[in-house]
Protein backbone atom coordinates (compact mmCIF):
# COMPACT_ATOMS: atom_id res chain seq x y z
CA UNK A 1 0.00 0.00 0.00
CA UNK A 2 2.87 2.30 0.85
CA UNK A 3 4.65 1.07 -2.36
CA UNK A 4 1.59 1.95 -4.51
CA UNK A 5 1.06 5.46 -2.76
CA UNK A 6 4.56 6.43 -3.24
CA UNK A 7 4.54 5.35 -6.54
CA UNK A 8 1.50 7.49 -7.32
CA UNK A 9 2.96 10.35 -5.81
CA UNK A 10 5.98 10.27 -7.78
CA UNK A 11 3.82 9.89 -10.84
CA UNK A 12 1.63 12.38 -10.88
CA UNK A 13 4.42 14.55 -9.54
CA UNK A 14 6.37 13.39 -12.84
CA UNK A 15 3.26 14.47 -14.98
CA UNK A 16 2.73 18.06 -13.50
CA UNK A 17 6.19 18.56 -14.22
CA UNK A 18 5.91 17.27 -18.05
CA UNK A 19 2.82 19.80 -18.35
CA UNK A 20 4.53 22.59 -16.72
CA UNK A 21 7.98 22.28 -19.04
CA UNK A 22 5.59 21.67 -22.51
CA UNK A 23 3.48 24.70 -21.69
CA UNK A 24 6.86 26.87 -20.68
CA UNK A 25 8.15 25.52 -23.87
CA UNK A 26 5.35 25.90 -26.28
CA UNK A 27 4.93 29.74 -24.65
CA UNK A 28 8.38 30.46 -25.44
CA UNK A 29 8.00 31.72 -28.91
CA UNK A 30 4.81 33.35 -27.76
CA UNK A 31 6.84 35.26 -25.12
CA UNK A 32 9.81 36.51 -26.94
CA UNK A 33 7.21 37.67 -29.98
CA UNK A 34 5.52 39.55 -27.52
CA UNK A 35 8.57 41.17 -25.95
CA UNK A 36 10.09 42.01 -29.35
CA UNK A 37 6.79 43.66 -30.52
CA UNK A 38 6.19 45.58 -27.11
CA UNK A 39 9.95 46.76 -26.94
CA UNK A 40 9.84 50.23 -27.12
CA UNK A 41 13.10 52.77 -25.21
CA UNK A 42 14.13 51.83 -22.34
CA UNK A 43 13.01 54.92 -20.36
CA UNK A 44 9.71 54.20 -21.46
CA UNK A 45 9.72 50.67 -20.26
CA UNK A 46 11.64 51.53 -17.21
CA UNK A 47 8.42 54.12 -16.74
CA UNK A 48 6.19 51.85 -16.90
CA UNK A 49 7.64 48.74 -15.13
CA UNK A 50 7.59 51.81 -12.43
CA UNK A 51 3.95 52.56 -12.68
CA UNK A 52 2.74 49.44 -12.84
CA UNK A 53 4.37 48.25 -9.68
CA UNK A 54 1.71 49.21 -7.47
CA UNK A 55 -1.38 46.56 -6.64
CA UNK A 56 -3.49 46.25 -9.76
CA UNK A 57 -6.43 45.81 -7.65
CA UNK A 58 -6.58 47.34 -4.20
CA UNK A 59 -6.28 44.34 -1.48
CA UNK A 60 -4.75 45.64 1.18
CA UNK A 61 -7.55 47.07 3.34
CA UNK A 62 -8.41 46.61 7.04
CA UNK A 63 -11.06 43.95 6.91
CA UNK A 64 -9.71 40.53 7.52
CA UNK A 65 -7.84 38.03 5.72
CA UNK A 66 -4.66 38.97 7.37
CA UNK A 67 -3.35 35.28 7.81
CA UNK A 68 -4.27 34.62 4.18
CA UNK A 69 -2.13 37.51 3.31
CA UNK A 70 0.64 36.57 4.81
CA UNK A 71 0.50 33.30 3.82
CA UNK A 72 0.20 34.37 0.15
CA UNK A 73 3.68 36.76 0.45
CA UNK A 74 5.13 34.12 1.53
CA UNK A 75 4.07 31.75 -1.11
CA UNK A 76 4.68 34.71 -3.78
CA UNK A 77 1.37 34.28 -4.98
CA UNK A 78 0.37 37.85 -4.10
CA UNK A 79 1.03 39.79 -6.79
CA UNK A 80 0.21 36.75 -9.62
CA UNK A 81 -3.05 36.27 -8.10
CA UNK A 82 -4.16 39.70 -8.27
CA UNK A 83 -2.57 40.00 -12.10
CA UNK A 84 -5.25 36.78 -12.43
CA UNK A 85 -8.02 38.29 -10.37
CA UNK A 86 -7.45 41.61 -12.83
CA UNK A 87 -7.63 39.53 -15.98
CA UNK A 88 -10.79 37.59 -15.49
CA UNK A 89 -12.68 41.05 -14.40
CA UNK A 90 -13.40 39.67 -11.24
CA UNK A 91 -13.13 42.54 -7.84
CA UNK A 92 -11.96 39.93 -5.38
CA UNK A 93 -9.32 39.84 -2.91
CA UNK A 94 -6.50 37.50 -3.54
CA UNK A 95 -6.50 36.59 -0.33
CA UNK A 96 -10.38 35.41 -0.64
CA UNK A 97 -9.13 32.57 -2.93
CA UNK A 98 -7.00 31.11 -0.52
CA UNK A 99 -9.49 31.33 2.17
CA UNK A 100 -12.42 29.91 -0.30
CA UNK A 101 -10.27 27.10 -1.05
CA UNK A 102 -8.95 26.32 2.45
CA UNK A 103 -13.35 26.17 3.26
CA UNK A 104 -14.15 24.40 0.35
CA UNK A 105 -11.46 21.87 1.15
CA UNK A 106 -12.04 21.14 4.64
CA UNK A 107 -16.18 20.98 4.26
CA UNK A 108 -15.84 18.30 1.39
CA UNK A 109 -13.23 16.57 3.32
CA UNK A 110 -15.68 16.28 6.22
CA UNK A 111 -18.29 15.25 4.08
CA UNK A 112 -16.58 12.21 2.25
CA UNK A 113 -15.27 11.16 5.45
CA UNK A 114 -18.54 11.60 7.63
CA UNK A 115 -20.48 9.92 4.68
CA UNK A 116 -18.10 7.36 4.91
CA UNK A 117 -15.73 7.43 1.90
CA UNK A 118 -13.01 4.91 2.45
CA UNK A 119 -9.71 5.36 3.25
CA UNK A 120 -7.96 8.87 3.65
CA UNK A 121 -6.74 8.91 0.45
CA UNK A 122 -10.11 9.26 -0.94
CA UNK A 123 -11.19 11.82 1.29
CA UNK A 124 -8.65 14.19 0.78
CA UNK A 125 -8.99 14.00 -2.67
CA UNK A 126 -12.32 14.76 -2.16
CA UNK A 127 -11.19 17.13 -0.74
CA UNK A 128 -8.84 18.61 -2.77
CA UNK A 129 -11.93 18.83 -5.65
CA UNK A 130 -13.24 21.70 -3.27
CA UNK A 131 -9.85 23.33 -2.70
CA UNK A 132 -8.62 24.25 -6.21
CA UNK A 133 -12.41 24.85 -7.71
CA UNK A 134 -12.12 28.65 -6.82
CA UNK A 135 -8.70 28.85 -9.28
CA UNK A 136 -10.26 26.71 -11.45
CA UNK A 137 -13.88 29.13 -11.94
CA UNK A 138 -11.06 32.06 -12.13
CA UNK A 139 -9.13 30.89 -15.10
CA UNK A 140 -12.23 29.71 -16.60
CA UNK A 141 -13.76 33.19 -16.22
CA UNK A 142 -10.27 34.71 -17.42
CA UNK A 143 -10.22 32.18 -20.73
CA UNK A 144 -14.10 33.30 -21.29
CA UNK A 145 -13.59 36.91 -20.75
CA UNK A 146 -10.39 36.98 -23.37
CA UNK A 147 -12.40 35.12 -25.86
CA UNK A 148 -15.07 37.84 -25.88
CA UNK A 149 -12.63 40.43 -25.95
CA UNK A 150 -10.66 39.00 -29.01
CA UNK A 151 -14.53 38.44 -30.45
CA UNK A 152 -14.71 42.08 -30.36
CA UNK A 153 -11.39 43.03 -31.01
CA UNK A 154 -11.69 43.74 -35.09
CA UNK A 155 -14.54 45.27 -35.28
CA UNK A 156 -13.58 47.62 -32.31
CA UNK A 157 -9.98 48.55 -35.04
CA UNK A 158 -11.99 49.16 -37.65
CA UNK A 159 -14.24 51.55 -35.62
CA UNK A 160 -11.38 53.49 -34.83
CA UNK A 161 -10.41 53.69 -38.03
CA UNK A 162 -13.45 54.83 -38.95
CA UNK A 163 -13.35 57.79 -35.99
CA UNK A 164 -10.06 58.61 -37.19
CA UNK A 165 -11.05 59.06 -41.02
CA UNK A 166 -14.18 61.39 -39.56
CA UNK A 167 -11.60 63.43 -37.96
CA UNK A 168 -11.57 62.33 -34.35
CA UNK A 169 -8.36 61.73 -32.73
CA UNK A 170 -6.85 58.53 -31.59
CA UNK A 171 -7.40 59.08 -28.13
CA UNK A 172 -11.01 60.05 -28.25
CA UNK A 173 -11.89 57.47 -30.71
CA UNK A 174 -10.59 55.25 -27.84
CA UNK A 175 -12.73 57.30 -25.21
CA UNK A 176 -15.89 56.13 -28.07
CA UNK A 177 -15.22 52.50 -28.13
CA UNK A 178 -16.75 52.49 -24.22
CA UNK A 179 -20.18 53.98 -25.35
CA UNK A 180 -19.98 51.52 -28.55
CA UNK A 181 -18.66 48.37 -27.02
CA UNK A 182 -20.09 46.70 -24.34
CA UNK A 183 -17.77 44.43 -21.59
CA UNK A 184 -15.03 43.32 -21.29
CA UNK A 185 -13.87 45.84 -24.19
CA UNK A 186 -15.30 48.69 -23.84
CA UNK A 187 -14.33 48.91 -19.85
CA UNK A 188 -11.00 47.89 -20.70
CA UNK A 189 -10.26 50.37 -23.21
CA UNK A 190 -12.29 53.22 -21.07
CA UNK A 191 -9.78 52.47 -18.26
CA UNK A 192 -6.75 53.07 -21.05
CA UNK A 193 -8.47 56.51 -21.73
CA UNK A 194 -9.10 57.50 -18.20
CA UNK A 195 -5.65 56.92 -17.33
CA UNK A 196 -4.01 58.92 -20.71
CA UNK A 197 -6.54 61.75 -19.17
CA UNK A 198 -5.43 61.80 -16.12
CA UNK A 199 -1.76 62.31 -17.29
CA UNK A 200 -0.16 58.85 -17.85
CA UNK A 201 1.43 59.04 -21.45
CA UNK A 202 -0.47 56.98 -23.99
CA UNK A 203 2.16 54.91 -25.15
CA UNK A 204 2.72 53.89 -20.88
CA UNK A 205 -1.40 53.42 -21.26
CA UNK A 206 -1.52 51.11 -23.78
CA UNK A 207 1.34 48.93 -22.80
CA UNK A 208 -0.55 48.29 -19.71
CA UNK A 209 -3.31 47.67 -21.68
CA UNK A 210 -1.32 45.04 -23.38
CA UNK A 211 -0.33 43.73 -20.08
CA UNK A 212 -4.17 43.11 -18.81
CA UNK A 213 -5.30 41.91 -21.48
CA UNK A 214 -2.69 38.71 -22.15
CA UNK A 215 -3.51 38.59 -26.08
CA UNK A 216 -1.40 38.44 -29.13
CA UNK A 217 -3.89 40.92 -31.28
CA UNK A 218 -3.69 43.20 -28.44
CA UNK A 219 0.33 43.49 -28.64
CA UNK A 220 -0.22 43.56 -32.01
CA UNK A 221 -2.27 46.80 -31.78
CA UNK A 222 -0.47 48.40 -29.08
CA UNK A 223 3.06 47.11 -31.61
CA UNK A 224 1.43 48.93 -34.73
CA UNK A 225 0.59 52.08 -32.84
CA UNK A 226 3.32 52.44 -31.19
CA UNK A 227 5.73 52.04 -34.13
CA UNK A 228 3.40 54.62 -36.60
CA UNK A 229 3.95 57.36 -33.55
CA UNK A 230 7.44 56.90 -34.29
CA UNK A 231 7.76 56.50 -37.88
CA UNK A 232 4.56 58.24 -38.90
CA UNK A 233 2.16 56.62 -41.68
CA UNK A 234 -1.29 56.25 -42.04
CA UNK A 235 -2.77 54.68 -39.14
CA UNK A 236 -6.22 54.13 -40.09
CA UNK A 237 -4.81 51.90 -43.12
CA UNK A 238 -2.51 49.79 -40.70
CA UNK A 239 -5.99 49.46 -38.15
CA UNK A 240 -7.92 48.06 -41.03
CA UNK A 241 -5.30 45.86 -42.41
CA UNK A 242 -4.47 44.48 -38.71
CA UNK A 243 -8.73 43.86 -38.01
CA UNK A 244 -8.61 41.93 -41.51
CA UNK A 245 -5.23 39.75 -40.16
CA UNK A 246 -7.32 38.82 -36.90
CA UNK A 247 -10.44 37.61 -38.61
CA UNK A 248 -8.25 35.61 -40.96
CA UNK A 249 -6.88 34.31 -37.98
CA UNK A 250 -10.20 33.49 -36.24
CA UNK A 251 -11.40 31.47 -39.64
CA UNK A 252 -7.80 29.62 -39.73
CA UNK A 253 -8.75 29.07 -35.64
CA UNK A 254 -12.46 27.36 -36.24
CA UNK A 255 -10.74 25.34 -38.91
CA UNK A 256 -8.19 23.82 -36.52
CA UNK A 257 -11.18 23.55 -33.93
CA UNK A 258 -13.45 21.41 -36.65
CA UNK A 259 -10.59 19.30 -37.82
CA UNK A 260 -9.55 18.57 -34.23
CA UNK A 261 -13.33 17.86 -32.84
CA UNK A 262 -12.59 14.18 -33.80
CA UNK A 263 -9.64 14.03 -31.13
CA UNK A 264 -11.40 15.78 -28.84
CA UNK A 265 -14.82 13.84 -28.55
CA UNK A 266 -12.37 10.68 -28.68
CA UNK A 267 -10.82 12.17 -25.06
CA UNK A 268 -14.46 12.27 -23.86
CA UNK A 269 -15.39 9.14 -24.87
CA UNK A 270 -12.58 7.72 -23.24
CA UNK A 271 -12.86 9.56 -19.93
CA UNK A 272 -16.78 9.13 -19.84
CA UNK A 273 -17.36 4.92 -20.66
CA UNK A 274 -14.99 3.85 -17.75
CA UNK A 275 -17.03 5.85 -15.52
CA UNK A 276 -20.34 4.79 -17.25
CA UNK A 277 -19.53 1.30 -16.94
CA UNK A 278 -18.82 1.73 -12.82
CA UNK A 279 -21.90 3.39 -12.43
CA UNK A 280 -23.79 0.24 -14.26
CA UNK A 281 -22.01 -2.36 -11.99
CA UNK A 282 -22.78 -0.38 -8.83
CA UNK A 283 -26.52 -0.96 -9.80
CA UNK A 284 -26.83 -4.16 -11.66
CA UNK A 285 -24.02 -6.08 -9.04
CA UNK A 286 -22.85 -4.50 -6.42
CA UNK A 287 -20.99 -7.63 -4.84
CA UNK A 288 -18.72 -7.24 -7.46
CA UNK A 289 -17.21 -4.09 -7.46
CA UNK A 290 -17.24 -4.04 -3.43
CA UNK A 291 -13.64 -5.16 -3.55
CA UNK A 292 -12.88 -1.60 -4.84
CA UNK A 293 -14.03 0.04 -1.60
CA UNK A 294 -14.12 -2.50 0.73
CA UNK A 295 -10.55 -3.76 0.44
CA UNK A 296 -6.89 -1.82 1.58
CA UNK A 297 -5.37 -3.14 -2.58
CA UNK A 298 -9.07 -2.24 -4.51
CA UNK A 299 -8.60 1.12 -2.94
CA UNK A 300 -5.02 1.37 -4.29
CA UNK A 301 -6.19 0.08 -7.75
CA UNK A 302 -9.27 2.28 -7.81
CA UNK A 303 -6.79 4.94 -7.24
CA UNK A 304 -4.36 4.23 -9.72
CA UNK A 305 -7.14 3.67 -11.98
CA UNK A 306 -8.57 7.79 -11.58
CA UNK A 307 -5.22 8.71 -11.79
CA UNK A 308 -4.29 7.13 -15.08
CA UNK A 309 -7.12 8.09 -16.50
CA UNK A 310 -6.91 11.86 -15.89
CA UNK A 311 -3.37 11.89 -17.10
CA UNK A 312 -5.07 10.22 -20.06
CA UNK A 313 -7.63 12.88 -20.54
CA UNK A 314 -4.73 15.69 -19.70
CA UNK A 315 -2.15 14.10 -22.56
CA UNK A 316 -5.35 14.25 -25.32
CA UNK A 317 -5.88 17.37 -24.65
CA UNK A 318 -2.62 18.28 -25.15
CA UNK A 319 -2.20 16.55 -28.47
CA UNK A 320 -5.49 18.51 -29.78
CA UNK A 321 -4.95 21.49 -28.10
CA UNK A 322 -3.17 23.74 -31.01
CA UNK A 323 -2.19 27.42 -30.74
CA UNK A 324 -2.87 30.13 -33.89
């Protein structure tokens, strides 16, 4: 038993670190094309970098969650966690993660073991379910709230463009886009006027833009203007030219997405019959699958079995998952 748990351990510990490295590595070219396209001189960077150092979202008041605070510096999760909190749109508290996942944790683990769940195990992984749900509904929220932005994205360029032909300038046709666009786009680009009002340079504005909004047409906008205040050119031509470049992109996208359904249906398949065919034996004989709860080695097996079969589903997804 202590053979099989520390074998699982090792496993699974094995696996996170395989996803980790392939999503480092696949973000790598990502990463430096975003750097390249957002490096601008260095006194403007430096600026910026300077700015942007205070709290995105203001945590740090008087009302509780003073443990979780602390226990967040010293984790370093602070500062990610309310970059994450910023990007999905949601006004929590960093610190109200960690204390929504400590609850959620301990009142399933309470459950599964008062209803009876064998071994411990089981019940913390139970547990665990409830502990990482909160991340997991924020970087669903995040991937949902960039997808409607980048829905919006093109025909919010070739609105500006349009302002800018009429004879608006660039910074009002961004100040437009609010009363034109509804969430998450038109807040986010109402916050990047509010803040060139108030005195922040717009080049400083938009590369925070670029930096809340983690999106490859976004650098690309904030790359294009950026470069035309510099070399000068016709900026309502590059807008249009860059909105047509993102659509293409969004057809090549549902292409990928409809040749890859096949894989992906195939990964639910798989995940879904084992499952399927527990649930039957519970109900038509029970005496047979007993040996899965009832016994120290079933529980190990039954363990081993979930395991290898979310590292299954994990690994599919993976294969099918491909980047534009």
């Amino acid at each position: 038993m202590i053979f099989l748990a520390i074998f699982g351990g090792v496993w699974a510990v094995s696996i996170v670190a395989w996803l980790i490295f392939s999503r480092a590595s696949r973000n790598a070219d990502l990463g430096k094309i975003k750097s390249r396209i957002l490096d601008g001189p260095k006194e403007l960077v430096d600026k910026v970098k300077e700015e942007a150092a205070p709290k995105l979202l203001q945590t740090d008041d008087a009302s509780g969650g003073n443990v979780a605070r602390q226990v967040l510096k010293m984790l370093d999760l602070q500062d990610k966690l309310q970059v994450l909190l910023e990007q999905a749109g949601l006004r929590w508290k960093p610190a109200t993660i960690l204390q929504a996942s400590f609850v959620l944790f301990l009142a399933l683990f309470l459950v599964a073991r008062g209803a009876g769940a064998p071994g411990l195990p089981l019940q913390l992984g139970i547990g665990l379910i409830g502990g990482v749900s909160p991340v997991l509904y924020v970087l669903r929220t995040k991937a949902k709230r960039l997808h409607k932005f980048e829905e919006q994205f093109p025909e919010s360029l070739e609105f500006v463009s349009r302002s800018m032909r009429a004879g608006h300038a660039f910074s009002v046709a961004l100040e437009m886009i609010h009363r034109e666009f509804g969430e998450p786009l038109g807040g986010e680009f109402r916050r990047c006027f509010d803040e060139h009002n108030l005195g922040m340079p717009l080049e400083a504005a938009l590369l925070k833009l670029a930096k809340r909004v983690p999106s490859l047409d976004v650098h690309f906008f904030v790359s294009a203007v950026l470069l035309q205040k510099r070399t000068g050119g016709n900026l309502a031509e590059i807008l249009d030219k860059l909105a047509t470049l993102m659509r293409e992109r969004f057809k090549l996208r549902g292409k990928i997405k409809a040749i890859s359904a096949h894989g992906r249906m195939t990964g639910t398949a798989l995940t879904c019959i084992p499952i399927g065919v527990a649930l039957m034996m519970f109900y038509v004989n029970p005496s047979y699958v007993s040996f899965f709860i009832e016994d120290a080695i079933g529980n190990a097996m039954l363990g081993g079995a979930i395991t290898l079969q979310l590292i299954g589903y994990l690994v599919i997804q993976k294969i099918v998952s491909i980047e534009v």
